[in-house]
Structures are given as structure tokens and as C-alpha cells.
PDB file of N, CA and C in Angstrom:
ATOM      1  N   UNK A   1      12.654  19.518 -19.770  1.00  0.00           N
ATOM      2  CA  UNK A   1      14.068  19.275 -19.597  1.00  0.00           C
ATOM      3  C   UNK A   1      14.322  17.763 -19.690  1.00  0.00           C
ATOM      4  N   UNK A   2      15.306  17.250 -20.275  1.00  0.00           N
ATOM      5  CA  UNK A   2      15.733  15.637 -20.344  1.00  0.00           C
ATOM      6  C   UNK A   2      16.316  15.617 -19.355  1.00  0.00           C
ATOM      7  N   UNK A   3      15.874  14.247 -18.777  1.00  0.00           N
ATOM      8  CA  UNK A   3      16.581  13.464 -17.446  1.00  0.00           C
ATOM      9  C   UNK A   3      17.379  12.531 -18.185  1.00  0.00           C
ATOM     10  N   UNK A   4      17.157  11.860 -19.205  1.00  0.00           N
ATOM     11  CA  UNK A   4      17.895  10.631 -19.672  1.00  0.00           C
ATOM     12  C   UNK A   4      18.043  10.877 -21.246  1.00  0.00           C
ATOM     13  N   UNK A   5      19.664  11.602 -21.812  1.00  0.00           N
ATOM     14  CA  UNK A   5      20.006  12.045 -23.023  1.00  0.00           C
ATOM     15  C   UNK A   5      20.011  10.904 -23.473  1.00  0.00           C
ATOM     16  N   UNK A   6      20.458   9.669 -23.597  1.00  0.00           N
ATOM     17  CA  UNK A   6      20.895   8.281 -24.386  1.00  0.00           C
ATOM     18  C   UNK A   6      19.518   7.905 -24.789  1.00  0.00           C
ATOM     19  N   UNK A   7      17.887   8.117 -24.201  1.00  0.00           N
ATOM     20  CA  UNK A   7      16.772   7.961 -25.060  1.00  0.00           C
ATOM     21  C   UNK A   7      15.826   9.228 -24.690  1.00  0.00           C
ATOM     22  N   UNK A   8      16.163  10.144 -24.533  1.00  0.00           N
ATOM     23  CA  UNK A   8      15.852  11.486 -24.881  1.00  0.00           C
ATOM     24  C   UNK A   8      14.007  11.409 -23.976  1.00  0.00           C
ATOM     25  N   UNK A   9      14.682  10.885 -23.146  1.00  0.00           N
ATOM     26  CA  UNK A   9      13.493  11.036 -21.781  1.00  0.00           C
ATOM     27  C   UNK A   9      13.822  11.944 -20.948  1.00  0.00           C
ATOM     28  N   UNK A  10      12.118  12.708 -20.948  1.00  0.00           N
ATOM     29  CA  UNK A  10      12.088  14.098 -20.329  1.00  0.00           C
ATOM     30  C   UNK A  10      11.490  14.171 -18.680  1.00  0.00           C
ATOM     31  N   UNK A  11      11.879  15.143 -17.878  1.00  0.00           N
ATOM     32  CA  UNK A  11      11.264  14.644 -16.921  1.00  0.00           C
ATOM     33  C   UNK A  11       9.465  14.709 -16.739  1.00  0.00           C
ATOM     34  N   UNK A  12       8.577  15.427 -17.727  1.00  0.00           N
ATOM     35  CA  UNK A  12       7.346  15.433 -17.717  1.00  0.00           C
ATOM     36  C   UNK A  12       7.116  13.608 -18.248  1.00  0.00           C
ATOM     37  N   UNK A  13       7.972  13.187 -19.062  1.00  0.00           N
ATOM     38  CA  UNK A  13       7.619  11.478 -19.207  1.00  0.00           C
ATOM     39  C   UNK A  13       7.861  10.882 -17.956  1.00  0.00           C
ATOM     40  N   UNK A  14       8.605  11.029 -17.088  1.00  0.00           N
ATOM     41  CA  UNK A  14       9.101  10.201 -15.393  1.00  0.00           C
ATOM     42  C   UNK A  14       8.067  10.278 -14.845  1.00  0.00           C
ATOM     43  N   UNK A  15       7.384  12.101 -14.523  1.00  0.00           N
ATOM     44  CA  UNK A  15       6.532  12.186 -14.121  1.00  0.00           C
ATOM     45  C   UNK A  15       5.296  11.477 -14.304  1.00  0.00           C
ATOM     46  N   UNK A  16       4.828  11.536 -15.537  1.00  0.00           N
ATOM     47  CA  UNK A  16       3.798  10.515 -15.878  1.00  0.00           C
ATOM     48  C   UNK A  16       3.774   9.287 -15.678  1.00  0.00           C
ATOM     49  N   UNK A  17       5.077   8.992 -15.866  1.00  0.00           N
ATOM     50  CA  UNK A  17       5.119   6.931 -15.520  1.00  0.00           C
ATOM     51  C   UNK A  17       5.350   7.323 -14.054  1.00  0.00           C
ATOM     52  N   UNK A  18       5.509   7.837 -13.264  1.00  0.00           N
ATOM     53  CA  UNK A  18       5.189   7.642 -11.727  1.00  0.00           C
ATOM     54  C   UNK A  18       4.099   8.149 -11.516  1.00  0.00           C
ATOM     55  N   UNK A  19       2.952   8.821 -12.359  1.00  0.00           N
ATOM     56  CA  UNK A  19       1.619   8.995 -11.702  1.00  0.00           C
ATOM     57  C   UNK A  19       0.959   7.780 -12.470  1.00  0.00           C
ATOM     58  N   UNK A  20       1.351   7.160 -13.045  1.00  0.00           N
ATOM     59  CA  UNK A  20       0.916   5.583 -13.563  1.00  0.00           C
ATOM     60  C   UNK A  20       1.542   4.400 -12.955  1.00  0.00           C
ATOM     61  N   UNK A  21       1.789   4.653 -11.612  1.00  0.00           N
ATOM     62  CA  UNK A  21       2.723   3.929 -10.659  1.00  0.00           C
ATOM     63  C   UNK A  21       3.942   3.335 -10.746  1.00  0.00           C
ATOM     64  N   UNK A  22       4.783   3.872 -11.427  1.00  0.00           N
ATOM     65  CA  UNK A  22       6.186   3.419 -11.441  1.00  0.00           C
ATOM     66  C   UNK A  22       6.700   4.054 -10.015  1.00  0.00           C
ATOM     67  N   UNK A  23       7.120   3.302  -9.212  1.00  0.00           N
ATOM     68  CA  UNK A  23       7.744   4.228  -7.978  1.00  0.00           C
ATOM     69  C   UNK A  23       9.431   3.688  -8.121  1.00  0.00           C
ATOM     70  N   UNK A  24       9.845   3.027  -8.823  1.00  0.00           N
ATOM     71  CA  UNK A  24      11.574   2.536  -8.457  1.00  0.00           C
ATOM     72  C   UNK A  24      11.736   3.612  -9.973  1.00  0.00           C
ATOM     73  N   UNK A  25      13.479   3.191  -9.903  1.00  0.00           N
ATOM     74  CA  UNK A  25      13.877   3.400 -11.059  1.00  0.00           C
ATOM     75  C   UNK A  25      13.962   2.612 -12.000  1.00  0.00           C
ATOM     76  N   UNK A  26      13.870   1.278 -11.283  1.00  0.00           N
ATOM     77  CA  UNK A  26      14.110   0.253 -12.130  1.00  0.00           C
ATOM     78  C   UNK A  26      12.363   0.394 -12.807  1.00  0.00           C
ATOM     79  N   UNK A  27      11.412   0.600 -12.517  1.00  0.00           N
ATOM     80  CA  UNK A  27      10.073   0.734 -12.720  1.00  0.00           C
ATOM     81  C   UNK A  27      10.254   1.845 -14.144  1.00  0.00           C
ATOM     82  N   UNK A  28      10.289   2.712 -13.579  1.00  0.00           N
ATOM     83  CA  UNK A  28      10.768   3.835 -14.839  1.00  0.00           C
ATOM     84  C   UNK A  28      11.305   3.382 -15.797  1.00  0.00           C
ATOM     85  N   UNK A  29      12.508   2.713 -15.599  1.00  0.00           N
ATOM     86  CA  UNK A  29      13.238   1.926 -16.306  1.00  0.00           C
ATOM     87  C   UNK A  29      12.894   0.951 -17.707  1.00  0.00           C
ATOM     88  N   UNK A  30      11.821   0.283 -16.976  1.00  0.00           N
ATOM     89  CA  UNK A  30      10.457  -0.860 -17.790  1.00  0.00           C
ATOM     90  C   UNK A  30      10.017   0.176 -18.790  1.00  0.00           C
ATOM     91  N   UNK A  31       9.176   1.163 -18.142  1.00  0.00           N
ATOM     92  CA  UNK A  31       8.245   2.203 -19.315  1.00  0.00           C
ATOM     93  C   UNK A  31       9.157   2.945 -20.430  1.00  0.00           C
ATOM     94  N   UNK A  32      10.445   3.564 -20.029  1.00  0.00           N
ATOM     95  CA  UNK A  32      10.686   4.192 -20.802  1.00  0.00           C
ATOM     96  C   UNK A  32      12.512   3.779 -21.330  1.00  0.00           C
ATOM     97  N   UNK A  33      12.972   2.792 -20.385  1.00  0.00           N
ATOM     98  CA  UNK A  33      14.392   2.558 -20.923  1.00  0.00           C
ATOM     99  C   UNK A  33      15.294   3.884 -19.939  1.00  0.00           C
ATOM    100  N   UNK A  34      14.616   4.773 -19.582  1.00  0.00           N
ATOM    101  CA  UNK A  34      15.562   6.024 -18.849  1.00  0.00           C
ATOM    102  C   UNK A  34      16.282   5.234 -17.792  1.00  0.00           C
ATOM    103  N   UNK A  35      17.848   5.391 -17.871  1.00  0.00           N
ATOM    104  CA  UNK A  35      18.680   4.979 -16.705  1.00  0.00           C
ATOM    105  C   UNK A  35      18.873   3.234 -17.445  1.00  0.00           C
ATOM    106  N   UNK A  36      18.689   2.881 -18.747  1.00  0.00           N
ATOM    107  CA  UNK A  36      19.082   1.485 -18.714  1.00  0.00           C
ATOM    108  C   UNK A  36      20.734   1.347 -19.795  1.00  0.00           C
ATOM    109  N   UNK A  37      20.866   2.693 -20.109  1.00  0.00           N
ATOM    110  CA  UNK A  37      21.998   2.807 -20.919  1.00  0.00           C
ATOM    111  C   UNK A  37      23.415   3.412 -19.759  1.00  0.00           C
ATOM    112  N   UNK A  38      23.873   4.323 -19.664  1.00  0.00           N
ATOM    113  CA  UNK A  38      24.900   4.902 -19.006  1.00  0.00           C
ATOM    114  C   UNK A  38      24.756   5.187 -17.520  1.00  0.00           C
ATOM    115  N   UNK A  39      23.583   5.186 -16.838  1.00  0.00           N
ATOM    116  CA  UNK A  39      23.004   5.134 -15.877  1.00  0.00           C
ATOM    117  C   UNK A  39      23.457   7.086 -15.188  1.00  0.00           C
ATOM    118  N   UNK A  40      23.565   7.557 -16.070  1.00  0.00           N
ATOM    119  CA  UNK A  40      23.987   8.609 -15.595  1.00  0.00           C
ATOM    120  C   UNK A  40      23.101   9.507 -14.808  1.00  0.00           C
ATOM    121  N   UNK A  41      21.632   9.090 -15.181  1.00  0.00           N
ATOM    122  CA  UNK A  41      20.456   9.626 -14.919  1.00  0.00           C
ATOM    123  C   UNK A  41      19.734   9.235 -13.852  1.00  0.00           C
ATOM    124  N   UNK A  42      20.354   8.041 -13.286  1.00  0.00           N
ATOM    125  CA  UNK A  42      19.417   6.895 -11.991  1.00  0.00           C
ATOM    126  C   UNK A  42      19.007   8.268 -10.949  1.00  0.00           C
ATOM    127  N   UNK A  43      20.512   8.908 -10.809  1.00  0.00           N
ATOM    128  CA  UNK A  43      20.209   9.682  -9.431  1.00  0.00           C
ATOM    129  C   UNK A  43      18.853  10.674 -10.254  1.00  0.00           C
ATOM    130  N   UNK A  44      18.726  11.728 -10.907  1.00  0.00           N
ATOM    131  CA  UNK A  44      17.835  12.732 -11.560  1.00  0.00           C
ATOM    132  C   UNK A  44      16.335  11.824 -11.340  1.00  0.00           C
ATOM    133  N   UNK A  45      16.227  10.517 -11.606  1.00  0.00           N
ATOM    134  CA  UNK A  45      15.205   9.929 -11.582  1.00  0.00           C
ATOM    135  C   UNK A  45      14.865   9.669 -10.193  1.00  0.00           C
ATOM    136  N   UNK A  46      15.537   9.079  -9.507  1.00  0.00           N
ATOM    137  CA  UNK A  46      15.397   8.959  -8.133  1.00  0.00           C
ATOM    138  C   UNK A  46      14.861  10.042  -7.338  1.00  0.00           C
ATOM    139  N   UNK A  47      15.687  11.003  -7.342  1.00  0.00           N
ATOM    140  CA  UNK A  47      14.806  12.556  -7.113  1.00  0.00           C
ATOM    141  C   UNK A  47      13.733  12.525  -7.913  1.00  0.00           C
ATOM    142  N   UNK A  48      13.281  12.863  -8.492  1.00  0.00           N
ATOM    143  CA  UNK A  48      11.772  13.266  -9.046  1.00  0.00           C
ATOM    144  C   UNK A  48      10.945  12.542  -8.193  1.00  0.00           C
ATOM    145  N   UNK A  49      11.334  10.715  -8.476  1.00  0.00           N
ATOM    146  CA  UNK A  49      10.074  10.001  -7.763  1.00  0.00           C
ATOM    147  C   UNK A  49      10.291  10.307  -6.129  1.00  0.00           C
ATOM    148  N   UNK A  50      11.345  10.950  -5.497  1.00  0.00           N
ATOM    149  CA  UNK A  50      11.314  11.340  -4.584  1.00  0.00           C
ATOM    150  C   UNK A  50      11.539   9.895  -3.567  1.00  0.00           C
ATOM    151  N   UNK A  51      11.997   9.981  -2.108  1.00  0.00           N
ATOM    152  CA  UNK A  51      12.453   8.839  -1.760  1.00  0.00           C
ATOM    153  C   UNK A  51      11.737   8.504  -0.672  1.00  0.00           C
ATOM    154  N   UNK A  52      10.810   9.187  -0.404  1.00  0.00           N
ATOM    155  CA  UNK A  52       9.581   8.760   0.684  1.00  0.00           C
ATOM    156  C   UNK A  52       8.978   7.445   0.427  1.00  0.00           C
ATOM    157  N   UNK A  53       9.224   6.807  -0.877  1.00  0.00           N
ATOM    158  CA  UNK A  53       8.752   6.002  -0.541  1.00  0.00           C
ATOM    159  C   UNK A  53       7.306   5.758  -1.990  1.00  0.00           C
ATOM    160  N   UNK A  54       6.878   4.942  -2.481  1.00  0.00           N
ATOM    161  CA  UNK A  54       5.395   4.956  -3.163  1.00  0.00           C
ATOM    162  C   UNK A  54       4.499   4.413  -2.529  1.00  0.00           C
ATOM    163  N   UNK A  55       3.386   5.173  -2.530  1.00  0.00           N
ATOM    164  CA  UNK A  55       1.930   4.688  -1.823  1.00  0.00           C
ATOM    165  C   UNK A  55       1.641   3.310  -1.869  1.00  0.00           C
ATOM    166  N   UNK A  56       1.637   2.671  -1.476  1.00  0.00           N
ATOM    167  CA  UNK A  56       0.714   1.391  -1.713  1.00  0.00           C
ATOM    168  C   UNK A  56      -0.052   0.857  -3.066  1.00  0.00           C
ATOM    169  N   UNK A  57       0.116   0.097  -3.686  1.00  0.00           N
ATOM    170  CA  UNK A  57      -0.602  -0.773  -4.694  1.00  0.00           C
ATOM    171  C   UNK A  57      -2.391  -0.557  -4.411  1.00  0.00           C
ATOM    172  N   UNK A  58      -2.348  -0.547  -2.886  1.00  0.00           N
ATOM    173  CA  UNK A  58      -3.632  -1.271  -2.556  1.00  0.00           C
ATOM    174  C   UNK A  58      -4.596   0.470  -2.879  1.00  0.00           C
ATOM    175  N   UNK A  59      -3.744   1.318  -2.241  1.00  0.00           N
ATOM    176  CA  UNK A  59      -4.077   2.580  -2.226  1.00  0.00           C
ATOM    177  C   UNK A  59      -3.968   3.397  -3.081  1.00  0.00           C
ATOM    178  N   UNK A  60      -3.028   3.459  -4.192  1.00  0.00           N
ATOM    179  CA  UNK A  60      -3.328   3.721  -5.481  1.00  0.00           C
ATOM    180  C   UNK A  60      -4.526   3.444  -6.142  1.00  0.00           C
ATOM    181  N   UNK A  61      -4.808   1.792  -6.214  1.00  0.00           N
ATOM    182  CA  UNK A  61      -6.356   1.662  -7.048  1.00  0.00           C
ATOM    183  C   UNK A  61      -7.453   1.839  -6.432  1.00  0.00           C
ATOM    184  N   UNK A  62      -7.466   2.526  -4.971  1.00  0.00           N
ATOM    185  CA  UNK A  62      -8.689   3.036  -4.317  1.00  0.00           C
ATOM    186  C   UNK A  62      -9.381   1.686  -3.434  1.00  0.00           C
ATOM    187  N   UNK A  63      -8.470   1.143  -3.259  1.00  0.00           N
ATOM    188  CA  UNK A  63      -9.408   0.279  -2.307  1.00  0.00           C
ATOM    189  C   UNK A  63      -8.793   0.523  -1.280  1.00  0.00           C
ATOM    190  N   UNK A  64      -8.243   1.498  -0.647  1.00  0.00           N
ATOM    191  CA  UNK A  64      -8.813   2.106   1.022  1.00  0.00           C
ATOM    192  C   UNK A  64      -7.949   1.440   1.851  1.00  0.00           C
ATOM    193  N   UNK A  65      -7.594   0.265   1.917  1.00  0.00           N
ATOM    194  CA  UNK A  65      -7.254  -0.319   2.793  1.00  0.00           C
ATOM    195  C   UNK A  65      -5.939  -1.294   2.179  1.00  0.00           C
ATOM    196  N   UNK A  66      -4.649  -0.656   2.717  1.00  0.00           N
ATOM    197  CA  UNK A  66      -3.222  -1.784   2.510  1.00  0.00           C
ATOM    198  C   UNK A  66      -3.569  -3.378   2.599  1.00  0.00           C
ATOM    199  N   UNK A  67      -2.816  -4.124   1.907  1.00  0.00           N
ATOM    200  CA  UNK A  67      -3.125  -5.438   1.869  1.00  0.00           C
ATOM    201  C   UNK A  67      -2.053  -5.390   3.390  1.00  0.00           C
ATOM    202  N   UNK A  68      -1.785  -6.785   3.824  1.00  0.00           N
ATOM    203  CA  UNK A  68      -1.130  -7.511   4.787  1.00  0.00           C
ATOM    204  C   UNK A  68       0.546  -7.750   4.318  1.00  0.00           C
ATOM    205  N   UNK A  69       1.177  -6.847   5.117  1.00  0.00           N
ATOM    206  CA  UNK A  69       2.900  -7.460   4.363  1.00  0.00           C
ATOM    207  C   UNK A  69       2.891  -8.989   4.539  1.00  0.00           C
ATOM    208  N   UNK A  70       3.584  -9.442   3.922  1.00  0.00           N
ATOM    209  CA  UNK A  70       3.813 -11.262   3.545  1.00  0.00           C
ATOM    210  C   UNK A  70       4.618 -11.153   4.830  1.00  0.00           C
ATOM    211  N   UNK A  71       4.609 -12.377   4.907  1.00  0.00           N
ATOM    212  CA  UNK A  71       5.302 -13.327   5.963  1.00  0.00           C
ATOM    213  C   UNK A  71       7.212 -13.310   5.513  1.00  0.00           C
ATOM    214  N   UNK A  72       7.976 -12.984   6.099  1.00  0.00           N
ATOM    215  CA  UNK A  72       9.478 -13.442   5.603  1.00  0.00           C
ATOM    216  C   UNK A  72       9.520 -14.810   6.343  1.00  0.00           C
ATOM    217  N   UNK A  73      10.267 -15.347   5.140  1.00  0.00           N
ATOM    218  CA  UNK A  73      10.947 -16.922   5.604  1.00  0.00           C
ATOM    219  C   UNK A  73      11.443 -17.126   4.588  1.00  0.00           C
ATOM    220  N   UNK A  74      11.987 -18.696   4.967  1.00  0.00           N
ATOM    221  CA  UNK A  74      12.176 -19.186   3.392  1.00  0.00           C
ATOM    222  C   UNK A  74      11.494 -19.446   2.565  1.00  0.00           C
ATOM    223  N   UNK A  75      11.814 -18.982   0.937  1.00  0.00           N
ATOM    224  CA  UNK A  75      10.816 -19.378   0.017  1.00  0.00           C
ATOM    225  C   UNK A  75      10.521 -20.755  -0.520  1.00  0.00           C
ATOM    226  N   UNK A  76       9.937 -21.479  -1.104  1.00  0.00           N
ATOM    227  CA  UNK A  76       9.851 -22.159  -1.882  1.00  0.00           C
ATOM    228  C   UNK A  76      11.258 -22.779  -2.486  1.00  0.00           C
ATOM    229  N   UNK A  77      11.624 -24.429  -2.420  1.00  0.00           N
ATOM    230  CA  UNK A  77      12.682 -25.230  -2.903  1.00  0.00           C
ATOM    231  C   UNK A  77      12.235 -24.983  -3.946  1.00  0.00           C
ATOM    232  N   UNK A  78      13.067 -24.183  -4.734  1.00  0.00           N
ATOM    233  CA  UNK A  78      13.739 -24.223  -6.505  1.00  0.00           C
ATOM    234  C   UNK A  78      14.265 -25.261  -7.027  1.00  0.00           C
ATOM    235  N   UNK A  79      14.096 -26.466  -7.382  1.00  0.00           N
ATOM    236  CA  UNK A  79      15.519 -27.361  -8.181  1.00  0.00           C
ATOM    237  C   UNK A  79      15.511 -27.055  -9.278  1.00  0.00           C
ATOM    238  N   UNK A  80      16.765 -27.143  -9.708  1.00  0.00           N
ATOM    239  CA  UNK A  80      17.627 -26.591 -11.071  1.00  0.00           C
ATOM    240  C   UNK A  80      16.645 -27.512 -12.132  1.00  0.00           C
ATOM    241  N   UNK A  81      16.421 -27.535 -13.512  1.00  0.00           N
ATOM    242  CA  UNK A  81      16.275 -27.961 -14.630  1.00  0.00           C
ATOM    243  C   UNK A  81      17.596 -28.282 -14.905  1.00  0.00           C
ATOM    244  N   UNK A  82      17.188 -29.675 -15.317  1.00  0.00           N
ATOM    245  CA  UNK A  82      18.117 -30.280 -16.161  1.00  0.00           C
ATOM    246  C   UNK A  82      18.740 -29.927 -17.279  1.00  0.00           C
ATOM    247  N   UNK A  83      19.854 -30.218 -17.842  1.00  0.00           N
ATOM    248  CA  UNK A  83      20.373 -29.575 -18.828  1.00  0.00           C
ATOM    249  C   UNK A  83      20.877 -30.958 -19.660  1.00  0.00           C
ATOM    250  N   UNK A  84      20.669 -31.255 -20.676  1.00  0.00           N
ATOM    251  CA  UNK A  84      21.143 -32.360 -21.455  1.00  0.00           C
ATOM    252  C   UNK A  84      22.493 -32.844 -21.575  1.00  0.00           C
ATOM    253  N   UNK A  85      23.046 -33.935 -20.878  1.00  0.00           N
ATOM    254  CA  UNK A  85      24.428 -34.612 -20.670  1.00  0.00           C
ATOM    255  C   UNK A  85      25.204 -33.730 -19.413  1.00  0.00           C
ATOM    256  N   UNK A  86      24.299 -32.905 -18.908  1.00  0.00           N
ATOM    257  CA  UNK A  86      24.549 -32.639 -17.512  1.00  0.00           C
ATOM    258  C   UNK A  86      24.162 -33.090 -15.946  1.00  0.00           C
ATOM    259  N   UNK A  87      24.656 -33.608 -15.081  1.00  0.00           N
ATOM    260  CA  UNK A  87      23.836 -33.892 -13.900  1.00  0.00           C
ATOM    261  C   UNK A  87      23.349 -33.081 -13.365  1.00  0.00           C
ATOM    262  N   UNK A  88      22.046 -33.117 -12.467  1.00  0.00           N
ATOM    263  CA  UNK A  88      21.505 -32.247 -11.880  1.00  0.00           C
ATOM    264  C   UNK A  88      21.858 -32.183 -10.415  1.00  0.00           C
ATOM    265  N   UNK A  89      22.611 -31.500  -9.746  1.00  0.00           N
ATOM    266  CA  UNK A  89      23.431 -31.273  -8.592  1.00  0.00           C
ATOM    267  C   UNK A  89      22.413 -31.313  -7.264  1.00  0.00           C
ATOM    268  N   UNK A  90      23.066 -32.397  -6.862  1.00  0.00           N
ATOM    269  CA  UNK A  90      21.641 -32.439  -5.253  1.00  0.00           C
ATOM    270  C   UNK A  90      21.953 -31.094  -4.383  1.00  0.00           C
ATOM    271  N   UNK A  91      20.812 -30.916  -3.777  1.00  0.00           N
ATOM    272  CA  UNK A  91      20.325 -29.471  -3.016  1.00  0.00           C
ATOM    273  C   UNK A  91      21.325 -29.358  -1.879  1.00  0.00           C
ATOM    274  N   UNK A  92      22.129 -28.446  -1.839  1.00  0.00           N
ATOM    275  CA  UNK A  92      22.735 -28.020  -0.436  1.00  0.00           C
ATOM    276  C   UNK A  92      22.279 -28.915   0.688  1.00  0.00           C
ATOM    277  N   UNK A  93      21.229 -28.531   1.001  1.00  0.00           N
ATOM    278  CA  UNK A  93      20.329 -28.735   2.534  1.00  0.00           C
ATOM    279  C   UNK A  93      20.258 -30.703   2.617  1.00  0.00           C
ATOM    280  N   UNK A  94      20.493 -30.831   1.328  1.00  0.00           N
ATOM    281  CA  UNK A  94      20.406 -32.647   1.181  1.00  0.00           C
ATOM    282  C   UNK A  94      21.420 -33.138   1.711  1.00  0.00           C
ATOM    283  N   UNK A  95      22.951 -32.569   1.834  1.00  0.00           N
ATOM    284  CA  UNK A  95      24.270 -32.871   1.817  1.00  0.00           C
ATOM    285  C   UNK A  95      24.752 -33.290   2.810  1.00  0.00           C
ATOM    286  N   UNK A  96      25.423 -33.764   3.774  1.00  0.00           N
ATOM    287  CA  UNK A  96      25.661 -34.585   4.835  1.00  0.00           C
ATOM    288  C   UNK A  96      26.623 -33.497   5.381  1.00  0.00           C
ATOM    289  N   UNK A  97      26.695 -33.165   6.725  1.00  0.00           N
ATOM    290  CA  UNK A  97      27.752 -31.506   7.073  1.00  0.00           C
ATOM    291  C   UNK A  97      28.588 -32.148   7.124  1.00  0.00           C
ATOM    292  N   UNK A  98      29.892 -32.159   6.698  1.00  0.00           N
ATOM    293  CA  UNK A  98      31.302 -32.368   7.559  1.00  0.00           C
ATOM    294  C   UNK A  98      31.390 -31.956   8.759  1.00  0.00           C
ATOM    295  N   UNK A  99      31.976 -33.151   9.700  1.00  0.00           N
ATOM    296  CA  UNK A  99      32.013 -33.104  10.643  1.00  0.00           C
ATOM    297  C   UNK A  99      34.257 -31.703  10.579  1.00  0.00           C
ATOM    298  N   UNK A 100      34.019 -31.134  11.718  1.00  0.00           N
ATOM    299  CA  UNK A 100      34.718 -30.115  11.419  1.00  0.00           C
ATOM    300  C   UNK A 100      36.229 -30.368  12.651  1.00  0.00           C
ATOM    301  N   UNK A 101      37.693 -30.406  12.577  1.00  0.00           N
ATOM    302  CA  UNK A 101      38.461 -30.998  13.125  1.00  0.00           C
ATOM    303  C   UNK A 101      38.683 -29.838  14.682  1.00  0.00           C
ATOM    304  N   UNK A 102      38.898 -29.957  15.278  1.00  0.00           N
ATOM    305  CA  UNK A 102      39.661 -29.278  15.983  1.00  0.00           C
ATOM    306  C   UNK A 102      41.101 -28.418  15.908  1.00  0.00           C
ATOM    307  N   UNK A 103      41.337 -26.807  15.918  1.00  0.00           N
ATOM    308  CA  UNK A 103      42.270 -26.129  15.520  1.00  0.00           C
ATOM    309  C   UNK A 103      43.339 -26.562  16.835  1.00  0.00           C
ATOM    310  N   UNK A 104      44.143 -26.663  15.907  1.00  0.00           N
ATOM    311  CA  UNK A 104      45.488 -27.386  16.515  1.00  0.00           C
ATOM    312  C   UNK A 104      45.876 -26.141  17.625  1.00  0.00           C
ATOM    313  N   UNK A 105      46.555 -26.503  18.612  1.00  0.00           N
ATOM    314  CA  UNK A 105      46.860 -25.589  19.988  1.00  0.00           C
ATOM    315  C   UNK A 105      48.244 -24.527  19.672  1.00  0.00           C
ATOM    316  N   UNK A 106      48.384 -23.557  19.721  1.00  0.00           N
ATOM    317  CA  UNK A 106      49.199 -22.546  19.878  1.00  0.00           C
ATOM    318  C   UNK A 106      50.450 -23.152  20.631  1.00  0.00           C
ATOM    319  N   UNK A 107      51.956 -23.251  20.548  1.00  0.00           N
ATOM    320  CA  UNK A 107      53.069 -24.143  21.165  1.00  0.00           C
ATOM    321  C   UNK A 107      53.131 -22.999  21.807  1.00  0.00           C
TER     322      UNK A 107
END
């Protein structure tokens, strides 16, 4: 049966690119283009890969044991690339705060 008419992806192809670890749609998406035209299909795909969730990276290739979730914080300062006869705009966090006035009193 086709999940995705606009490139005539079936659901035995979903299936396969999620037992070759595609677990998103957007993953699916990469292998076969299903869901990158009308998106009519995201939900049909979503069901199949089911929403529990995909196994682990670590546990897929058989090494037994989940890696360590990363740390959240902030990432890494990005600065912009320059663009020719453009300035390159100093970083937010560089910027001096305005100091902020006091809201005038209710008469």
C-alpha cells in the first residue's frame, strides 16, 4: 500500500528505512523524500514508526550499553561570517543593557 502518492513510497519502503534506523519522519524523509512534498503523509509515517520512541543508536549497533545523554547548556559562540561590504554585527551578550526608566504612576 503507498503511504506517500507524490513519490510513490510504499509502506514496506518506511518499514525498511526504519529497520535501517530511520526513527523521525524527517529521517524517512532523507531516504526516501516520503512526506517532503504535500506532507499529506507525515501522520501515515509517524504511525508506522510508531511513537514510543527509537531504540538507541548505541543499542541498535549492539553495543549493549546507551551512551551518556549530553549535558544541556549553552552551546558554543557562533559569529556570523562576513559578508562583503557588509559589517559584521557585534554579539548580543557584548552589548551594554539599557538601563530601563521607571513606569510613570497611575493619577
Amino acid at each position: 500500500m503507498y503511504v506517500c502518492s507524490c513519490f510513490g513510497v510504499t509502506e514496506k519502503q518506511v518499514k525498511d528505512h526504519a529497520d535501517a534506523g530511520a526513527c523521525t519522519p524527517r529521517e524517512i524523509a532523507s531516504a526516501c523524500k516520503a512526506g517532503t512534498d504535500c506532507g499529506g503523509c507525515v501522520r501515515s509515517i509517524q504511525a508506522l514508526l510508531g511513537r514510543g520512541g527509537c531504540p538507541r543508536r548505541e543499542l541498535v549497533e549492539g553495543r549493549g550499553q546507551p551512551a551518556q545523554e549530553p549535558v544541556s547548556g549553552p552551546g558554543p559562540v557562533v559569529r556570523p561570517e562576513p559578508v562583503a561590504g557588509r559589517p559584521v554585527p557585534e554579539p548580543v551578550a557584548d552589548r551594554p543593557v539599557p538601563a530601563r526608566s521607571p513606569l510613570p504612576e497611575a493619577a
